[in-house]
Protein backbone atom coordinates (compact mmCIF):
# COMPACT_ATOMS: atom_id res chain seq x y z
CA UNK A 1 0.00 0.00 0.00
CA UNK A 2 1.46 3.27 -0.95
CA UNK A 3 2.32 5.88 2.04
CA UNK A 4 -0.11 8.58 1.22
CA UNK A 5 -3.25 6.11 1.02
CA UNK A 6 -2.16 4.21 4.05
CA UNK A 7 -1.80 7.49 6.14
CA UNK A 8 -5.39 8.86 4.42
CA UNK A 9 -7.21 5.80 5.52
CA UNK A 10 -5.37 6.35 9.01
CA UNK A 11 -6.66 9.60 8.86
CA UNK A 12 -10.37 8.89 8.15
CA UNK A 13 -10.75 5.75 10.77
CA UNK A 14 -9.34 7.43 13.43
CA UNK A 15 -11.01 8.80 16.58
CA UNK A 16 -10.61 12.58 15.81
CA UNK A 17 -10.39 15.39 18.56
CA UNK A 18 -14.41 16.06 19.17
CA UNK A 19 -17.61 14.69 18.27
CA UNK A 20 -17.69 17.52 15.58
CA UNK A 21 -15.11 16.33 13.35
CA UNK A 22 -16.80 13.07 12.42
CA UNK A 23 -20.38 14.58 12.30
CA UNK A 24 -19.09 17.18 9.51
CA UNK A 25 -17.39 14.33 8.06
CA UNK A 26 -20.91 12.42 8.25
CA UNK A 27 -22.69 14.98 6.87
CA UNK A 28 -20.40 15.36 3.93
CA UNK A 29 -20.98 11.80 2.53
CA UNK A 30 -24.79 11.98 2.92
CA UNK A 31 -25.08 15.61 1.43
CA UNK A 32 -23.59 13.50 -1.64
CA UNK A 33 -25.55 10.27 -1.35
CA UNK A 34 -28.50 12.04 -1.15
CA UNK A 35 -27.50 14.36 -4.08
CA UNK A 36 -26.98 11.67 -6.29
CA UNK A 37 -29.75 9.76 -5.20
CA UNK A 38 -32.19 12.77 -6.02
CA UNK A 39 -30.74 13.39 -9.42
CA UNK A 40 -30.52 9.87 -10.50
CA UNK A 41 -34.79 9.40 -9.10
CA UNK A 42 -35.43 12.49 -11.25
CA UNK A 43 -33.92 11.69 -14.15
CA UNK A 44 -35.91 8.21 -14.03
CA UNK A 45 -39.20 9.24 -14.07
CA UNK A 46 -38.18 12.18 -16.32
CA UNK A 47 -37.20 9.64 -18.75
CA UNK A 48 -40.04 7.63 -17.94
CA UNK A 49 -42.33 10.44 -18.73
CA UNK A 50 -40.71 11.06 -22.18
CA UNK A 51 -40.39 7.52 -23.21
CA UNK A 52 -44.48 6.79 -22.16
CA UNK A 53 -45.76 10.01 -24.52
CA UNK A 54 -42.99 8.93 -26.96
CA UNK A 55 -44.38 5.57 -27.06
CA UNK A 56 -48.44 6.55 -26.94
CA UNK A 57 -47.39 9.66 -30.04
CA UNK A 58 -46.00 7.15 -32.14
CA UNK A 59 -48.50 3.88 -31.47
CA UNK A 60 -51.18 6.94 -32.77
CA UNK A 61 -49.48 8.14 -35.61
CA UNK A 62 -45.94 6.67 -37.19
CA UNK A 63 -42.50 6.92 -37.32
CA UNK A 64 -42.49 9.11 -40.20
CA UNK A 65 -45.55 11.01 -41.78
CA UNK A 66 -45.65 11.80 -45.58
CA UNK A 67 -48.58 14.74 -47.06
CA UNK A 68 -49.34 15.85 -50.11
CA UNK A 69 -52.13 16.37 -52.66
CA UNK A 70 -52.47 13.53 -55.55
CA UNK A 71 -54.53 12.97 -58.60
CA UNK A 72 -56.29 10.13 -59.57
CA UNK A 73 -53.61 7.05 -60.00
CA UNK A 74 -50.70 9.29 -57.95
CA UNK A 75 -51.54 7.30 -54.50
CA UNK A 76 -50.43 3.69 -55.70
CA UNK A 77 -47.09 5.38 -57.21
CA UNK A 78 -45.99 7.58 -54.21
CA UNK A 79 -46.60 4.43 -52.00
CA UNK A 80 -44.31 2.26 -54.04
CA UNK A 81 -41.63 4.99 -54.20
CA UNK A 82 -41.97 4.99 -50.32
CA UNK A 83 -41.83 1.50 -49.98
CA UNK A 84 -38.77 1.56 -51.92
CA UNK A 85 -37.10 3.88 -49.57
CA UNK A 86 -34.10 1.85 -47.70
CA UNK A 87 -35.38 1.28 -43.94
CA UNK A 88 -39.12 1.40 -44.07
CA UNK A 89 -40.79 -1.55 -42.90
CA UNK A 90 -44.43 -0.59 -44.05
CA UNK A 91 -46.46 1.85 -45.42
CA UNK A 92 -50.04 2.79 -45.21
CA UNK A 93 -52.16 5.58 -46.87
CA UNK A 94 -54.97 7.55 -44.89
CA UNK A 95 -57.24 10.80 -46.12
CA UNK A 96 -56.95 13.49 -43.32
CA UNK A 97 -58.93 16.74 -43.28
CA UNK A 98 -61.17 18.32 -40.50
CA UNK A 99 -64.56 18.72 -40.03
CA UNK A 100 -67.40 19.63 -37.04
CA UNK A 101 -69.02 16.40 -35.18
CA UNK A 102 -72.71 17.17 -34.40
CA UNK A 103 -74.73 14.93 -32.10
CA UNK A 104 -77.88 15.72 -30.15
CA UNK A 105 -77.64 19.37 -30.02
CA UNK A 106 -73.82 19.56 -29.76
CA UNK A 107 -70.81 19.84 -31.81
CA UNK A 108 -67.67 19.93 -31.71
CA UNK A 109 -64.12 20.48 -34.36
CA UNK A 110 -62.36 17.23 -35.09
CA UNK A 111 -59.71 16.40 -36.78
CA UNK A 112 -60.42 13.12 -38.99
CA UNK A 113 -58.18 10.16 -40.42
CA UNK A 114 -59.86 7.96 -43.05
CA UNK A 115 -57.50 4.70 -42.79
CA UNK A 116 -57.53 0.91 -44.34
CA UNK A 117 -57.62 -1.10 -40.64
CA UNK A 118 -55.15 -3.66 -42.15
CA UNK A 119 -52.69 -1.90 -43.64
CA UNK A 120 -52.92 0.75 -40.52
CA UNK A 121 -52.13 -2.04 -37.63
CA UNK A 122 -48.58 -2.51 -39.68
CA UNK A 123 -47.59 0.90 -38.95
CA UNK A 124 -48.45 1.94 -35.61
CA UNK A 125 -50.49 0.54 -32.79
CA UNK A 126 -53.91 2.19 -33.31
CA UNK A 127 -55.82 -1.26 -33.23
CA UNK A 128 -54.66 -1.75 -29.60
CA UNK A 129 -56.48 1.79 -28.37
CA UNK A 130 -59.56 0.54 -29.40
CA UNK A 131 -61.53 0.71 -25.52
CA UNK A 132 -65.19 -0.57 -27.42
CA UNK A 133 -66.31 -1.67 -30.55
CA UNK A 134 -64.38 -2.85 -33.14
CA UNK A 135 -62.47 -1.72 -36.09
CA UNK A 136 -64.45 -3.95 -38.58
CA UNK A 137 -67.50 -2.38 -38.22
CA UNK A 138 -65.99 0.69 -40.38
CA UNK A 139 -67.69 -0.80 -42.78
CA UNK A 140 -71.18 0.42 -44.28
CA UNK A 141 -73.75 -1.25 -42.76
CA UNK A 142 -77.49 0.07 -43.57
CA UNK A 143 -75.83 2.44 -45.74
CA UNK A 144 -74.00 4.44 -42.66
CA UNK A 145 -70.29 4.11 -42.61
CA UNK A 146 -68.79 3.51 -39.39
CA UNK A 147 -66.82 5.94 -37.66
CA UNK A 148 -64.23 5.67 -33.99
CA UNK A 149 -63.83 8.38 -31.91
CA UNK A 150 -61.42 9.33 -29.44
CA UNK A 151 -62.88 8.82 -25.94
CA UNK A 152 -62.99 12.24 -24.68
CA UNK A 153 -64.03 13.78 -27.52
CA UNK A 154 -66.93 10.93 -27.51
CA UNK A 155 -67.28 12.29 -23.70
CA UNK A 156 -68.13 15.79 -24.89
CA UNK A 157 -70.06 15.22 -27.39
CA UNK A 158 -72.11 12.24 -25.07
CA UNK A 159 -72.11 10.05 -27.95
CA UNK A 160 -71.56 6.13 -27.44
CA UNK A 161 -71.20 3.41 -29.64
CA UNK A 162 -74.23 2.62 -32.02
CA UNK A 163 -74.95 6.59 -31.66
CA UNK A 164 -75.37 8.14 -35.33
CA UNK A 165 -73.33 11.78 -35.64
CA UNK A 166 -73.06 14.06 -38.43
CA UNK A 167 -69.89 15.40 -39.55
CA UNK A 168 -69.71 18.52 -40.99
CA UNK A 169 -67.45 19.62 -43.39
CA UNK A 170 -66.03 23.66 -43.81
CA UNK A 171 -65.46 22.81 -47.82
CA UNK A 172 -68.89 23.56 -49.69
CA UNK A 173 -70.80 21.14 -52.25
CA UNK A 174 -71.83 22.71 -55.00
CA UNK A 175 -76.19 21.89 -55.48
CA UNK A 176 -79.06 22.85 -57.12
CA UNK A 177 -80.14 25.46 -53.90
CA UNK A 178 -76.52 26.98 -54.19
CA UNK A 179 -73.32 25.93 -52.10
CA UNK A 180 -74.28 24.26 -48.89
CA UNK A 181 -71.81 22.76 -46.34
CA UNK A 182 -70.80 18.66 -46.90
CA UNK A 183 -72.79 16.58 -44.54
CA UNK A 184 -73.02 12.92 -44.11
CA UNK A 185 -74.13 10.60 -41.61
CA UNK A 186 -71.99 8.27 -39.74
CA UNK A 187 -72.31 5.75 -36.95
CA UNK A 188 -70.37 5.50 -33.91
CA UNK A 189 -68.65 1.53 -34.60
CA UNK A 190 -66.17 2.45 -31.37
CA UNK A 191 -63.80 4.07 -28.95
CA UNK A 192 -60.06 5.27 -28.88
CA UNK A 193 -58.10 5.67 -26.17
CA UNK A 194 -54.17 6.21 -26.67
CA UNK A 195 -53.36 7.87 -23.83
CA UNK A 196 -52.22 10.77 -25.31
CA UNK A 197 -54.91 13.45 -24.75
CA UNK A 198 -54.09 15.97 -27.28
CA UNK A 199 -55.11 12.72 -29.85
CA UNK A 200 -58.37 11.11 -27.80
CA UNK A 201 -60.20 14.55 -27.89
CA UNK A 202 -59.53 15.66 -31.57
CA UNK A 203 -58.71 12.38 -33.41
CA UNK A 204 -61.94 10.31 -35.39
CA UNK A 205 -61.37 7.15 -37.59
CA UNK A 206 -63.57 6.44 -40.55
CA UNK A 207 -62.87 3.96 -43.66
CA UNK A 208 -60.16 5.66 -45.88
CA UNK A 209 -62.70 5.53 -49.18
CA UNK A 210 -65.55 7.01 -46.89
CA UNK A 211 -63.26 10.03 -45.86
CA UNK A 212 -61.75 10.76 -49.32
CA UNK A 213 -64.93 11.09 -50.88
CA UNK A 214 -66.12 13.60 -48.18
CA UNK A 215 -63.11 15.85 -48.28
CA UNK A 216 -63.29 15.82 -52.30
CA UNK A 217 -59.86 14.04 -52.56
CA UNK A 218 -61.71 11.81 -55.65
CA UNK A 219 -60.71 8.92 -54.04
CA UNK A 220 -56.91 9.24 -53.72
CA UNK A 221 -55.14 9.53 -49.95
CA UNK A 222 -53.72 13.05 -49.07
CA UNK A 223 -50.76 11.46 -46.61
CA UNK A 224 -49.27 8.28 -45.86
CA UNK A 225 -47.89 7.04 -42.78
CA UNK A 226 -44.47 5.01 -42.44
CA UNK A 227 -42.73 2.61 -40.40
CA UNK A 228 -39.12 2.21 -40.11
CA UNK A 229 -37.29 -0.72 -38.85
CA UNK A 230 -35.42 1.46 -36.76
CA UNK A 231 -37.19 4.54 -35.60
CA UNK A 232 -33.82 6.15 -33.97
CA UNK A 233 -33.00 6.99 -37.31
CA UNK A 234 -36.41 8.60 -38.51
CA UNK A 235 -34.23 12.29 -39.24
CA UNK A 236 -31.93 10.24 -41.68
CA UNK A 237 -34.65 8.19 -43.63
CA UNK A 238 -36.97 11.68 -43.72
CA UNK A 239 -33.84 13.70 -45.63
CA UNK A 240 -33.64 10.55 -48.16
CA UNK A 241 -38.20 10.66 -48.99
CA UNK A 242 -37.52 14.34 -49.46
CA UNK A 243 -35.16 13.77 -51.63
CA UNK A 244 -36.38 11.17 -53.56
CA UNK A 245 -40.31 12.34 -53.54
CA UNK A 246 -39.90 16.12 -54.27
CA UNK A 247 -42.26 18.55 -54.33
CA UNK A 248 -45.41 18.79 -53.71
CA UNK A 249 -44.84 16.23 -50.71
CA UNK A 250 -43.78 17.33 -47.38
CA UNK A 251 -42.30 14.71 -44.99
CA UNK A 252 -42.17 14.91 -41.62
CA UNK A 253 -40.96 12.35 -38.61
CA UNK A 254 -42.77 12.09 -35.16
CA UNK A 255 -40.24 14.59 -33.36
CA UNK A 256 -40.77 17.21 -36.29
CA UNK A 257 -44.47 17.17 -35.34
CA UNK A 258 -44.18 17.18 -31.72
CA UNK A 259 -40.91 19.40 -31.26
CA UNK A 260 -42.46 21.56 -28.55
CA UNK A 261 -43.26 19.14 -26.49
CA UNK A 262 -39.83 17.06 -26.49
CA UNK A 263 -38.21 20.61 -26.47
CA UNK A 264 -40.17 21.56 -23.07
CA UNK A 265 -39.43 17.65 -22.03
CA UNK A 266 -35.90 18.31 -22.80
CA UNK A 267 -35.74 21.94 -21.19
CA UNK A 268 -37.56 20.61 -17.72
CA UNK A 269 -35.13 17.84 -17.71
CA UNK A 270 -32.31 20.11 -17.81
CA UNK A 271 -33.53 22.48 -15.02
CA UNK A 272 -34.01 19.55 -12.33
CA UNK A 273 -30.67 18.27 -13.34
CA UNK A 274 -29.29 21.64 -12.79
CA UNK A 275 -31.48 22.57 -9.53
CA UNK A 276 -30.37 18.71 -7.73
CA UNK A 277 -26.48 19.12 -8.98
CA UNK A 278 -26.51 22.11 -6.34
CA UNK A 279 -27.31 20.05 -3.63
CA UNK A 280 -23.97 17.78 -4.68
CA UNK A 281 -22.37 21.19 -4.90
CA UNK A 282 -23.38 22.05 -1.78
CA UNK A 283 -21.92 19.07 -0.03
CA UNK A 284 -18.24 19.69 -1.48
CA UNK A 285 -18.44 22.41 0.25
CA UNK A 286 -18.87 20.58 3.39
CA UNK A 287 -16.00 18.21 2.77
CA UNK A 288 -14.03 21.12 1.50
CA UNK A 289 -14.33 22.83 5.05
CA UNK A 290 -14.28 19.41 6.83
CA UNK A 291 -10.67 18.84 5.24
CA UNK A 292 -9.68 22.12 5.95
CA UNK A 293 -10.29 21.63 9.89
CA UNK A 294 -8.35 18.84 9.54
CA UNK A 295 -5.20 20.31 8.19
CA UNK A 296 -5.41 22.54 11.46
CA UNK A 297 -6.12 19.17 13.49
CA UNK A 298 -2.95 17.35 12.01
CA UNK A 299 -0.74 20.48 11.77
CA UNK A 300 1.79 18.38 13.95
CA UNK A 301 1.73 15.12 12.27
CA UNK A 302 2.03 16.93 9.09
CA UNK A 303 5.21 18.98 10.59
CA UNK A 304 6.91 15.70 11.93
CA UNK A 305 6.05 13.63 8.72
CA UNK A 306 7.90 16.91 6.52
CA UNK A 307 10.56 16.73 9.03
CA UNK A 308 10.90 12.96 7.98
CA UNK A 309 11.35 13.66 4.42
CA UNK A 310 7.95 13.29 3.32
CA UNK A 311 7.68 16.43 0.45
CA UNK A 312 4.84 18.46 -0.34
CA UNK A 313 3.78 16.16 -3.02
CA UNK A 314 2.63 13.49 -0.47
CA UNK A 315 1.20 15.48 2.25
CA UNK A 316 -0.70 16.73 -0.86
CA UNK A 317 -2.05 13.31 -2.53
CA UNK A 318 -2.84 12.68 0.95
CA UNK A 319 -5.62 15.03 1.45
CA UNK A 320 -6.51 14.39 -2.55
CA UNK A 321 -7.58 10.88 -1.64
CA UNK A 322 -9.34 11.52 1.66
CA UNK A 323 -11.74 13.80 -0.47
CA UNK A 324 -11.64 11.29 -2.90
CA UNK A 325 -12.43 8.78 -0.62
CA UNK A 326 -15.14 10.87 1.34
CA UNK A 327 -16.52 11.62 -2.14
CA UNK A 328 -16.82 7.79 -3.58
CA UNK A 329 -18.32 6.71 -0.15
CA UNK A 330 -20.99 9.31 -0.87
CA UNK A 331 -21.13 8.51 -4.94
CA UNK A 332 -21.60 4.82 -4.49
CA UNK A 333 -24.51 5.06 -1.57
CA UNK A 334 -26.02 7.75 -3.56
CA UNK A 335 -26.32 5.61 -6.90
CA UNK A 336 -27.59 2.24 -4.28
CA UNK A 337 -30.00 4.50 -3.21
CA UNK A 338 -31.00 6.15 -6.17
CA UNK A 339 -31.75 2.89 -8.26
CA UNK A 340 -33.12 1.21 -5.30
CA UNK A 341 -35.80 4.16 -5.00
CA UNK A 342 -36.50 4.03 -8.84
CA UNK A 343 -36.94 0.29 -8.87
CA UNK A 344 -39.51 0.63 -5.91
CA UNK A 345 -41.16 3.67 -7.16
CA UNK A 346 -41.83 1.72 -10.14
CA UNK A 347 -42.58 -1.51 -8.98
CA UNK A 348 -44.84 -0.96 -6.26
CA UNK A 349 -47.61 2.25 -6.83
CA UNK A 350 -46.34 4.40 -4.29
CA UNK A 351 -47.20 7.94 -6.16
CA UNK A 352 -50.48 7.23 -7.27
CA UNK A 353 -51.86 9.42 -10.36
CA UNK A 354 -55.48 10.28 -10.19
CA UNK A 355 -57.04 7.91 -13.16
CA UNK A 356 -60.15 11.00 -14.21
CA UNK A 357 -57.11 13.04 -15.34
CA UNK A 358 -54.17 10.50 -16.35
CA UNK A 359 -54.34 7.16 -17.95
CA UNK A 360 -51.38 6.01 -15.78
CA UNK A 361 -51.98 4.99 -12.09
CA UNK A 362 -48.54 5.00 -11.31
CA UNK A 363 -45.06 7.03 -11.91
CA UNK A 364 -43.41 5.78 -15.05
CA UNK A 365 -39.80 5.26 -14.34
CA UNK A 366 -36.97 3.97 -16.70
CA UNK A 367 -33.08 3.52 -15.52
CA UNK A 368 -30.71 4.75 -18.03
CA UNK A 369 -27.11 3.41 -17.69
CA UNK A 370 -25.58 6.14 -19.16
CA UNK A 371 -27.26 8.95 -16.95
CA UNK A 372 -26.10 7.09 -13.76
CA UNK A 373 -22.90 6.60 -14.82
CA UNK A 374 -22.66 10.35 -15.90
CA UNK A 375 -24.22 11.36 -12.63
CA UNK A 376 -21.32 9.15 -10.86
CA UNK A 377 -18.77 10.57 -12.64
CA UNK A 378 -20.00 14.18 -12.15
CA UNK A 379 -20.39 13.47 -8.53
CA UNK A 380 -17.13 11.93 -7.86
CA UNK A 381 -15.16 14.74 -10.28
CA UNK A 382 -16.78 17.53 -7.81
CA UNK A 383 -15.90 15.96 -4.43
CA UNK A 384 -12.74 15.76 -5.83
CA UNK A 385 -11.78 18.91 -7.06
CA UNK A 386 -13.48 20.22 -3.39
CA UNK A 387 -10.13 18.38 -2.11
CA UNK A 388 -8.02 21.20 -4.22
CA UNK A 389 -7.78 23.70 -2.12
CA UNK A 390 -7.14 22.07 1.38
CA UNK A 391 -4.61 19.71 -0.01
CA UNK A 392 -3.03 22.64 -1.49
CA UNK A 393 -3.39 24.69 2.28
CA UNK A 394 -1.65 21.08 3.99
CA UNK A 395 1.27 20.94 1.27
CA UNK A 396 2.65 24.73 1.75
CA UNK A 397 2.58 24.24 5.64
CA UNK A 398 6.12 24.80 7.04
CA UNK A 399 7.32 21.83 9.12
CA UNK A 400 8.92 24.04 11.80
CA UNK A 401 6.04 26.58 12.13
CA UNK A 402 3.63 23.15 12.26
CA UNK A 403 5.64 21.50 14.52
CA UNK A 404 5.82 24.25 17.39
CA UNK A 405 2.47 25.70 16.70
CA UNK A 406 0.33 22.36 16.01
């Protein structure tokens, strides 16, 4: 064992002069286990958070999303150019427009997606939201097309399945009595529910032939959506449909349509990193101070072990590795405790979310490796450079002045 860890260790385990000593010592490694145990909780259900409304935004819509207007015979080719495209898995055309939902006296703006069930299930998970009903009975029946709607927009307009609603379209239809709004009937064959609010009270499903015939697309899709085999690298296969599909088609992947939400995501993560990193800041300042007392403490042992031959090099690394020490005491019970908490935060439903206002009962959480290794690393890097100064303080101490004065 080398000199300088041999007489840190001595150091630490020692009885020091007071109860004080070892309390500020104490207090030092918890301020940093606790530190570290906040930020890597936090950063848990952050990421939670963001992966659960990652996951319900793309089971609603798709990895990528391609729009633009087509003439008769210009759907079938843009879908085999897509298909085409190196990483997409599967492709699937919808009509898209919006309209007003009336139903006994009230009405509401909607945004709705005519889609092909079958070739939608192979690009996102929309079959699985389906809370009543079933995504078969889309199909005329009595003459009425079927239509889903997103369970809280179904709330507010008190509709249920079997109801029939009228949607209303802004684009006119040209008649004998002048121009006069689109209309057509529709029954209620379900009920969404993705989880994702912003989708379950604007979002309404009809048969893709239904909805291109109401919105005057002449039977052609206005938008497909796409699934990659690999949706990390949605940015890179959206550059390569632009460039190979060209105007008039705009292209855009699930983070281009939701970028101010992962932005605020991003931004709040950030800020509750930042705020918890003080509280690790603040506890190098206690082992800062704490070694600092003890370089007044050991003034004679450091005199006597300078008078040996020891140089100020050792009596440096000395106090260097008691910080160190001090700091991966505090590191390593901070990261126990930290993924301990996570793993029973999201095991067991201790932080129960009311179910009228979220659709999940308990906290999400998901341990990243890399965060909790960067929060180790940060840790450890600040109760170390805390050590600095001190060490510094102990090394520059004269050996006779420490000697007669210690």
């Amino acid at each position: 064992m080398a000199p300088e860890t041999f007489i840190a260790l001595r150091y630490l385990s020692a009885k020091r002069k007071g109860l004080f000593s070892v309390v500020t010592t104490l207090i030092g490694v918890a301020g940093v286990s606790l530190g570290v145990a906040a930020l890597i909780v936090t950063l848990s259900i952050m990421d939670g958070f963001q992966t659960d409304i990652r996951r319900k935004i793309v089971d609603a819509q798709a990895h990528i999303v391609v729009y633009g207007q087509m003439r008769p015979g210009d759907g079938e080719r843009a879908a085999a150019r897509i298909s085409a495209a190196p990483g997409v898995e599967a492709v699937s055309a919808f009509a898209l427009g919006q309209g007003i939902i009336t139903f006994d006296n009230r009405s509401t703006g909607a945004v709705v997606r005519g889609v092909d069930p079958a070739a939608e299930a192979r690009v996102n998970s929309l079959k699985d939201s389906l809370v009543r009903g079933s995504w078969e009975a889309l199909a005329p029946a009595g003459g009425v097309p079927g239509i889903i709607l997103g369970e809280e927009l179904a709330k507010g307009l008190g509709a249920w399945t079997g109801d029939e609603v009228i949607l209303v379209s802004p684009r006119s239809a040209d008649s004998g009595l002048g121009l006069l709004p689109r209309m057509k009937k529709f029954r209620v064959a379900g009920l969404s529910r993705t989880g994702y609010y912003e989708y379950d009270n604007t979002m309404a499903y009809c048969g893709l032939k239904e909805a291109s015939e109401f919105f005057g697309m002449q039977g052609e899709p206005n938008g497909f959506g796409v699934r990659l085999r690999d949706m990390d690298l949605a940015a890179a296969a959206a550059e390569d449909l632009r460039g190979s599909l060209g105007f008039p088609f705009t292209v855009k992947t699930f983070a281009d349509m939701n970028r101010t939400l992962f932005a605020a995501l991003k931004l709040e993560k950030f800020v509750m990193s930042l705020v918890l990193a003080l509280i690790i800041l603040v506890a190098t300042f206690t082992i800062a101070s704490n070694l600092l007392m003890m370089t007044v403490e050991k003034m004679r042992d450091i005199g006597i072990l300078r008078a040996m031959g020891a140089g100020p090099g050792l009596i440096r690394r000395v106090f260097l590795l008691e910080g160190a020490m001090i700091g991966l005491a505090g590191t390593l019970l901070g990261v126990l405790l930290g993924v301990g908490i996570s793993l029973f935060i999201g095991h067991y439903p201790v932080i129960e979310l009311p179910s009228d206002i979220y659709y999940v009962t308990k906290v999400p959480v998901k341990l990243d490796a890399l965060n909790i290794l960067l929060t180790a690393l940060a840790s450890f890097a600040l109760c170390s450079l805390s050590a600095l100064y001190p060490a510094s303080r102990a090394a520059k101490l004269n050996p006779v002045d420490a000697i007669r004065y210690g």
